[in-house]
N, C-alpha and C. Protein backbone atom coordinates (compact mmCIF):
# COMPACT_ATOMS: atom_id res chain seq x y z
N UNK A 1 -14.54 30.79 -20.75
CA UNK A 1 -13.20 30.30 -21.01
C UNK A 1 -13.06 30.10 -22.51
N UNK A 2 -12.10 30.33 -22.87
CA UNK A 2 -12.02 30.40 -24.58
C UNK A 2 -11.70 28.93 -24.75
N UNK A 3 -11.61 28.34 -26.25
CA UNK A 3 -11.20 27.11 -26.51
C UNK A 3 -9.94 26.92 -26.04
N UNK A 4 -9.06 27.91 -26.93
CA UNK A 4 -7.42 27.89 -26.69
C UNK A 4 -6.98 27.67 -25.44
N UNK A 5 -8.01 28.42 -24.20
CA UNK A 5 -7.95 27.94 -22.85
C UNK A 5 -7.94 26.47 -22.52
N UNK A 6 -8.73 26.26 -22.62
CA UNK A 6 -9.49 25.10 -22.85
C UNK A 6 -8.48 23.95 -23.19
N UNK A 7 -7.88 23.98 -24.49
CA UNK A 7 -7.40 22.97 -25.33
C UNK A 7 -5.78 22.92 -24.34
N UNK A 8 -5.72 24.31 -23.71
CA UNK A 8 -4.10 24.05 -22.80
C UNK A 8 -4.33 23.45 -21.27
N UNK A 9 -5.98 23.60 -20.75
CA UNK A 9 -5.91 22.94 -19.60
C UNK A 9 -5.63 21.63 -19.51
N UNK A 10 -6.38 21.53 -20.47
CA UNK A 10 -6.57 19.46 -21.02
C UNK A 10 -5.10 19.09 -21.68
N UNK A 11 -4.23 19.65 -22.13
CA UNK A 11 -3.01 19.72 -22.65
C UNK A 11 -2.42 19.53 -21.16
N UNK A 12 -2.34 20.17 -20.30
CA UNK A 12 -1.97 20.33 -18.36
C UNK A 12 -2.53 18.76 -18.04
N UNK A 13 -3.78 18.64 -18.01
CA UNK A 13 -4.22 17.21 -17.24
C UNK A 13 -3.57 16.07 -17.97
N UNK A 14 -3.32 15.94 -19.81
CA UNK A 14 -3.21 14.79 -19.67
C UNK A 14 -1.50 14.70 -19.67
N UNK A 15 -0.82 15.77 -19.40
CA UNK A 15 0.44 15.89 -19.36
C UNK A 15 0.76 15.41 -17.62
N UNK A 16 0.11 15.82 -16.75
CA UNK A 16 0.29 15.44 -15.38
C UNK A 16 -0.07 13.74 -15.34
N UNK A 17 -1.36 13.28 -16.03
CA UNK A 17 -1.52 12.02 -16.04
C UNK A 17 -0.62 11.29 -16.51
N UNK A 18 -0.03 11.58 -17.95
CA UNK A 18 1.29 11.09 -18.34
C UNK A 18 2.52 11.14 -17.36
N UNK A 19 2.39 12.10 -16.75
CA UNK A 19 3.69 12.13 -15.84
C UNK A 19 3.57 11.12 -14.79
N UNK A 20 2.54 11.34 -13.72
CA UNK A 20 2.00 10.38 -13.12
C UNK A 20 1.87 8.86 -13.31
N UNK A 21 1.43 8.12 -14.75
CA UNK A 21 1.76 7.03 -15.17
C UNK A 21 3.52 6.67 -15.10
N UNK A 22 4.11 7.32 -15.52
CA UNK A 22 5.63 7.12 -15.16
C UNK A 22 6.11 6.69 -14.74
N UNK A 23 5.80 7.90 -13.07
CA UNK A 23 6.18 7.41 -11.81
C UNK A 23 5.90 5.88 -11.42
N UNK A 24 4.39 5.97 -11.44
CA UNK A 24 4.20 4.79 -10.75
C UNK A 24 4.57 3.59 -11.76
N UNK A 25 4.75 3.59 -12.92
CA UNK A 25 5.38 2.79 -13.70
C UNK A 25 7.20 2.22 -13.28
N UNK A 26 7.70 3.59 -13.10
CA UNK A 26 9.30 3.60 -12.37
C UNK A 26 9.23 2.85 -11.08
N UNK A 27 8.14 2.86 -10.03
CA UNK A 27 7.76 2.26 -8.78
C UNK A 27 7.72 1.05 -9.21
N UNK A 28 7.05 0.73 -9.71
CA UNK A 28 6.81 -0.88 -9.96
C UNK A 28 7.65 -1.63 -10.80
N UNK A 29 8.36 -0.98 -11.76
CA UNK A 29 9.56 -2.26 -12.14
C UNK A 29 10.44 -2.29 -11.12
N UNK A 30 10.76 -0.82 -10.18
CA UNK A 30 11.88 -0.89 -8.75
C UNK A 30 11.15 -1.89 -7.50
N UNK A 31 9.86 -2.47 -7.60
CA UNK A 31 9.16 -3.30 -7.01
C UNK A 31 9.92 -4.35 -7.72
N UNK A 32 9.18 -4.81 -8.62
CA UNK A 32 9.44 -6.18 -9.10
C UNK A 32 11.00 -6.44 -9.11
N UNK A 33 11.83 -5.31 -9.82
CA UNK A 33 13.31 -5.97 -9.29
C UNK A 33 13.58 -5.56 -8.19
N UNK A 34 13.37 -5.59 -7.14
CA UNK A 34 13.50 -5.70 -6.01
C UNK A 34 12.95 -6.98 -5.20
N UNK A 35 11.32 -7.40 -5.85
CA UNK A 35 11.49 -8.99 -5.12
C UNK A 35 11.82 -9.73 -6.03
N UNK A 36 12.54 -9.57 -6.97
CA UNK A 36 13.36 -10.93 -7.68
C UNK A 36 14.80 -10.93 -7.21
N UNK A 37 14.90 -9.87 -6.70
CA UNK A 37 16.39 -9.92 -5.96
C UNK A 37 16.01 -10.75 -4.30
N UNK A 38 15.46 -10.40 -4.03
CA UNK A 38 14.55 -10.78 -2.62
C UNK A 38 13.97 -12.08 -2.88
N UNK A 39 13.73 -12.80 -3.87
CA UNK A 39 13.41 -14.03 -4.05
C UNK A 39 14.72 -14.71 -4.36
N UNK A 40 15.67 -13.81 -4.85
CA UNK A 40 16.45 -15.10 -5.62
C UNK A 40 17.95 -15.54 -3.81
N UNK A 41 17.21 -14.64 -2.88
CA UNK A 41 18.29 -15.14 -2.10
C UNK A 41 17.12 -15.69 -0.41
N UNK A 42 16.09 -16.39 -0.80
CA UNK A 42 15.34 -16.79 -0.28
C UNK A 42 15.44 -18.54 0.20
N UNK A 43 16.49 -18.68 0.47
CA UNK A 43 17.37 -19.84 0.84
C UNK A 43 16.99 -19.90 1.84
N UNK A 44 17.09 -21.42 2.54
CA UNK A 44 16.13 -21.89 3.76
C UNK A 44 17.14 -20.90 4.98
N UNK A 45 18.28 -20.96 4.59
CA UNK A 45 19.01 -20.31 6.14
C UNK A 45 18.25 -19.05 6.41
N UNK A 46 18.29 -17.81 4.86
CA UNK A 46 17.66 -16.86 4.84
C UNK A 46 16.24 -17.12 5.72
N UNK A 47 15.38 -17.83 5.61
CA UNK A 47 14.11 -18.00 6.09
C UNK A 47 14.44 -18.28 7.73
N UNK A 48 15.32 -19.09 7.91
CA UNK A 48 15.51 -19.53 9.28
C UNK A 48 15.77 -18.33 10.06
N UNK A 49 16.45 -17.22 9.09
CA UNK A 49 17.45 -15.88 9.73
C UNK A 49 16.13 -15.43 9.90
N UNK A 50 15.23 -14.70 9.22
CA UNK A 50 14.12 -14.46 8.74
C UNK A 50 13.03 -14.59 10.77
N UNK A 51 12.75 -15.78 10.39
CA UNK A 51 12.04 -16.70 11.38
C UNK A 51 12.63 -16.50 12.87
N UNK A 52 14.03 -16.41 12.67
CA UNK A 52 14.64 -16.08 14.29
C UNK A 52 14.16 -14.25 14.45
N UNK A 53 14.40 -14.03 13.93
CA UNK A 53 14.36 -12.21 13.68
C UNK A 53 13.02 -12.01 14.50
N UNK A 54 12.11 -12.73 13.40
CA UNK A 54 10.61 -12.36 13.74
C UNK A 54 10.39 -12.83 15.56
N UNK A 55 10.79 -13.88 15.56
CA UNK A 55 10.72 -14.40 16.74
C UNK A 55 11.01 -13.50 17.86
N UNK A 56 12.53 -13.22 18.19
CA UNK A 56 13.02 -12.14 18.95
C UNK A 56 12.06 -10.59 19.25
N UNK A 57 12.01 -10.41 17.73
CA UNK A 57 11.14 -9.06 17.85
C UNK A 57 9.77 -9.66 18.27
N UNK A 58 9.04 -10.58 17.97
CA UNK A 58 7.64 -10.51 18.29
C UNK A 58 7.75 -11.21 20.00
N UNK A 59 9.15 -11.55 20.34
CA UNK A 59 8.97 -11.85 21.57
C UNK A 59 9.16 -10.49 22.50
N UNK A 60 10.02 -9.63 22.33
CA UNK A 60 10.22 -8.59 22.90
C UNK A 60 9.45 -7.43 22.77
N UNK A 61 8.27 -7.44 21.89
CA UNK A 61 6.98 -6.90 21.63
C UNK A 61 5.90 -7.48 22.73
N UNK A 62 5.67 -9.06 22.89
CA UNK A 62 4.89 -9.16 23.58
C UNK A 62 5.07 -9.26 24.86
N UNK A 63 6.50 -9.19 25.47
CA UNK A 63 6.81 -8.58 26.34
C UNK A 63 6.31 -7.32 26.97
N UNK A 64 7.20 -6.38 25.86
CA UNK A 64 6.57 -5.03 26.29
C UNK A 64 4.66 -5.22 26.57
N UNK A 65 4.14 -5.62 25.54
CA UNK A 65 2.55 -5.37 25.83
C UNK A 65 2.16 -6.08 27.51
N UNK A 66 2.27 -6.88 27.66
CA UNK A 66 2.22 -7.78 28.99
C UNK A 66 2.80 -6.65 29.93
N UNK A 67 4.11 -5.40 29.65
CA UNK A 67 4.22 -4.99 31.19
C UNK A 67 3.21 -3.46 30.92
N UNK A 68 3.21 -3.23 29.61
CA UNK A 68 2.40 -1.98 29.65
C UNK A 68 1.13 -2.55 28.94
N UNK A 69 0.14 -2.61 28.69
CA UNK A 69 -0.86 -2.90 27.99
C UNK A 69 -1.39 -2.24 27.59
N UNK A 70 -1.33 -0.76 27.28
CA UNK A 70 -1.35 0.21 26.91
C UNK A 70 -0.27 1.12 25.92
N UNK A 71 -0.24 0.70 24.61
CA UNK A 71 0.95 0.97 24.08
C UNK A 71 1.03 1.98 22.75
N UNK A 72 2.00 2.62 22.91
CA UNK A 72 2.20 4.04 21.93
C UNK A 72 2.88 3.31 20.68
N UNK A 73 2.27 2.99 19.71
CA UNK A 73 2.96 2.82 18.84
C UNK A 73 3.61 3.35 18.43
N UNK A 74 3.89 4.61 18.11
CA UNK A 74 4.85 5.20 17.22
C UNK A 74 6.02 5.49 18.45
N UNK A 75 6.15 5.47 19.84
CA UNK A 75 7.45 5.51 20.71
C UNK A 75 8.09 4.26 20.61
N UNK A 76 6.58 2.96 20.48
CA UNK A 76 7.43 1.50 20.94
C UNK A 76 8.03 1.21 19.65
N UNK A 77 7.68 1.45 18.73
CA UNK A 77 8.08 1.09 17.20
C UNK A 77 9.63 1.84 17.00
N UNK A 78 9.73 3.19 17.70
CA UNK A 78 11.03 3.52 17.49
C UNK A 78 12.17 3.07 18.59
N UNK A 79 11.53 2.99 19.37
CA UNK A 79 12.44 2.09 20.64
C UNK A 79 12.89 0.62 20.53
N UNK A 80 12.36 -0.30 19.04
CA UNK A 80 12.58 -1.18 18.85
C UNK A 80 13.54 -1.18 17.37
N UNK A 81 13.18 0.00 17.00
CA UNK A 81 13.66 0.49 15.55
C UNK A 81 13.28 -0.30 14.35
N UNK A 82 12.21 -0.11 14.52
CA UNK A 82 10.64 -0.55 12.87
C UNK A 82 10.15 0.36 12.82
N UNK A 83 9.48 -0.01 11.91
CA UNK A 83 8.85 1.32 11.22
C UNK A 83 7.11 0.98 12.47
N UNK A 84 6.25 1.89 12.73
CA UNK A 84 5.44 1.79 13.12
C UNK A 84 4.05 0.53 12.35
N UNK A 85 4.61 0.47 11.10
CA UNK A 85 3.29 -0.16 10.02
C UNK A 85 3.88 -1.75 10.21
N UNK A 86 5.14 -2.12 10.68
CA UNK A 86 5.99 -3.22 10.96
C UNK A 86 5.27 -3.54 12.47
N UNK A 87 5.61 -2.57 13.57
CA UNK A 87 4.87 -3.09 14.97
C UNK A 87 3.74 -3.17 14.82
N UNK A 88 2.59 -2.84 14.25
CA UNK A 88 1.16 -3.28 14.08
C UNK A 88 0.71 -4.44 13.31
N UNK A 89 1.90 -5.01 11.95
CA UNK A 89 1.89 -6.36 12.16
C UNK A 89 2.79 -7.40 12.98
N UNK A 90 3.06 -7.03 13.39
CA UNK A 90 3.89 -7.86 14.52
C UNK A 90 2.63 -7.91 15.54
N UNK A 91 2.15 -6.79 16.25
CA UNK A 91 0.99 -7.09 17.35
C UNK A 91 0.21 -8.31 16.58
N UNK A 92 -0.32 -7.85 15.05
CA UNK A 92 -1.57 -9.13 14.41
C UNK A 92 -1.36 -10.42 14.57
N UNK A 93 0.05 -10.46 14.54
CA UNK A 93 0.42 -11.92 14.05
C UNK A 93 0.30 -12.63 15.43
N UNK A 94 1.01 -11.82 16.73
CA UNK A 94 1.03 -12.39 18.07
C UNK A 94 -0.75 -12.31 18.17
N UNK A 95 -1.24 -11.63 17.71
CA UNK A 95 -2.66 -11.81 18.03
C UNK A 95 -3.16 -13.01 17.30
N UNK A 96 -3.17 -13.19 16.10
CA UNK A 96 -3.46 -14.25 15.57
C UNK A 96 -2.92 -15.57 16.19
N UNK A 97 -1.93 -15.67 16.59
CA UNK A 97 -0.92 -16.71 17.31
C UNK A 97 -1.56 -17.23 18.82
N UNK A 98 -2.02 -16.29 19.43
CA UNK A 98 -2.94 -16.34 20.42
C UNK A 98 -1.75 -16.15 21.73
N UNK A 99 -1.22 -15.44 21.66
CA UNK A 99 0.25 -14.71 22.18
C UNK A 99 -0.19 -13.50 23.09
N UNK A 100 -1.33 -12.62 22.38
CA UNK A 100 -1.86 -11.81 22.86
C UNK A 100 -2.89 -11.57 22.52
N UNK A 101 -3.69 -10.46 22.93
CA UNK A 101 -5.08 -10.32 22.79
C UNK A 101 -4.88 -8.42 22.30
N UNK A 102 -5.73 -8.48 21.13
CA UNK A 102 -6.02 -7.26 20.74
C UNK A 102 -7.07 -6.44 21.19
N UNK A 103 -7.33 -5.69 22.16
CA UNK A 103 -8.50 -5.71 23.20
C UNK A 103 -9.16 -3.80 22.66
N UNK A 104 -8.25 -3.07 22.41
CA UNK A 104 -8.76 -1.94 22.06
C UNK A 104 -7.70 -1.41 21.07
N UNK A 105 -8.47 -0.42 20.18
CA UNK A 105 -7.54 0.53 19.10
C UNK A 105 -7.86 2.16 19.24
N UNK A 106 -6.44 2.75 19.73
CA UNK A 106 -7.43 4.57 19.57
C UNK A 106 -6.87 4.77 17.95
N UNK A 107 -7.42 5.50 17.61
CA UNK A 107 -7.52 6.15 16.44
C UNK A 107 -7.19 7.74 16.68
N UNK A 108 -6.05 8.21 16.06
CA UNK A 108 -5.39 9.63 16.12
C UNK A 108 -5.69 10.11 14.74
N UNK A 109 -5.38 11.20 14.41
CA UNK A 109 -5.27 12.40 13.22
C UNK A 109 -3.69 11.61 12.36
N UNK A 110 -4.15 11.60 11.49
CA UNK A 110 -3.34 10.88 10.38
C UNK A 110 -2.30 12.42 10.39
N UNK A 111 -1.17 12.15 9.54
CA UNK A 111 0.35 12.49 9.22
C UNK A 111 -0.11 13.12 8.10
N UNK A 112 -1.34 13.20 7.23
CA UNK A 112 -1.31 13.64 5.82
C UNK A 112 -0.83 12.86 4.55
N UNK A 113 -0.04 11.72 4.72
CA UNK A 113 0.09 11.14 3.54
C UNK A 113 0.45 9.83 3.77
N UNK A 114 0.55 9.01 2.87
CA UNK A 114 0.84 7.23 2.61
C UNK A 114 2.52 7.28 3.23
N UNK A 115 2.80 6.58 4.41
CA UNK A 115 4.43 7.32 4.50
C UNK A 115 5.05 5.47 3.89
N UNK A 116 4.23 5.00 3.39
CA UNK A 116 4.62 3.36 2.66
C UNK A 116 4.55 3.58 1.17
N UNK A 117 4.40 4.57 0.41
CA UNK A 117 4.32 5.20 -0.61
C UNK A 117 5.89 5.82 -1.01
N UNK A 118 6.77 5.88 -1.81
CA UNK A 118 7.98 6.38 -2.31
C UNK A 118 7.39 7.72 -2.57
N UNK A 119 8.22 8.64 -1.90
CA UNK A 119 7.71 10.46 -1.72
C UNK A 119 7.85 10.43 -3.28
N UNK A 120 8.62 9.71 -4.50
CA UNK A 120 8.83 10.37 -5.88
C UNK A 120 7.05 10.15 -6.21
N UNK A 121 6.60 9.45 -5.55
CA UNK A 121 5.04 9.70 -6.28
C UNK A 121 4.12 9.99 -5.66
N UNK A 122 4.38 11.24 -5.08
CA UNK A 122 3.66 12.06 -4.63
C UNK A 122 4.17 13.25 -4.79
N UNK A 123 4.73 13.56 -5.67
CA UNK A 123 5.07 15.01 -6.26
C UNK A 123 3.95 15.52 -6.88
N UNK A 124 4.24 16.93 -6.88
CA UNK A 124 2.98 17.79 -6.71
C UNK A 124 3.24 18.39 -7.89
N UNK A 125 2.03 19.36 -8.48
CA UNK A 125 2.19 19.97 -9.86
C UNK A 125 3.30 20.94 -9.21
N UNK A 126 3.66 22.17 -8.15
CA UNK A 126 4.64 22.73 -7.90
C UNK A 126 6.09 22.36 -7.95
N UNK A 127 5.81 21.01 -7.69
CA UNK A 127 7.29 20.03 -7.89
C UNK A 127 7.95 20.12 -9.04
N UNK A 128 6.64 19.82 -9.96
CA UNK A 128 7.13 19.39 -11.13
C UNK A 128 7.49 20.98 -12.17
């Protein structure tokens, strides 16, 4: 490989790394103002709204588990309309709560990517 090669691959990596810093730079101030907006309306009713919500859903979750005990997350999660990563803490918490019992986990073939991740940072060198 010649230098000139050379000096444009590394010119490529730290240009993708730069790009890459960005993103996830753009992610995280849209984080942070996002829970300062999310903090600043964190008023006890909000919490109470909050607290009833959870309630309902983690009651009609442990419902469902009690008539099926055997449960598809990704059907029951859309039949309740959460995201699937939402019904698996909802099961923890009723588990922790002692509401229910966490008795087995299957393990399937993953989707290929973080789907709790913003797709802008996971753009690909073709993307870009």
């Amino acid at each position: 490989m010649t230098e000139e090669r050379k000096e444009h691959n590394l010119f490529q990596e730290i240009k993708r790394l730069l790009d890459s810093e960005g993103l996830v730079t753009a992610r995280l101030v849209e984080s942070v103002t996002r829970t300062a907006q999310m903090a600043s309306t964190t008023v006890p009713e909000i919490q109470d709204l909050f607290s009833q919500w959870l309630s309902l859903i983690g009651g009609e979750v442990a419902r469902m588990a009690s008539s099926a005990p055997d449960m598809d997350i990704a059907s029951t999660a859309r039949m309740i309309g959460i995201e699937e990563s939402s019904l698996l803490s909802l099961l923890l918490m009723l588990h922790r709560e002692g509401k229910l019992s966490i008795e087995s986990v299957r393990i399937g073939k993953g989707k290929g990517g973080n789907s709790e991740i913003c797709s802008c940072l996971m753009e690909t060198e073709e993307d870009a």
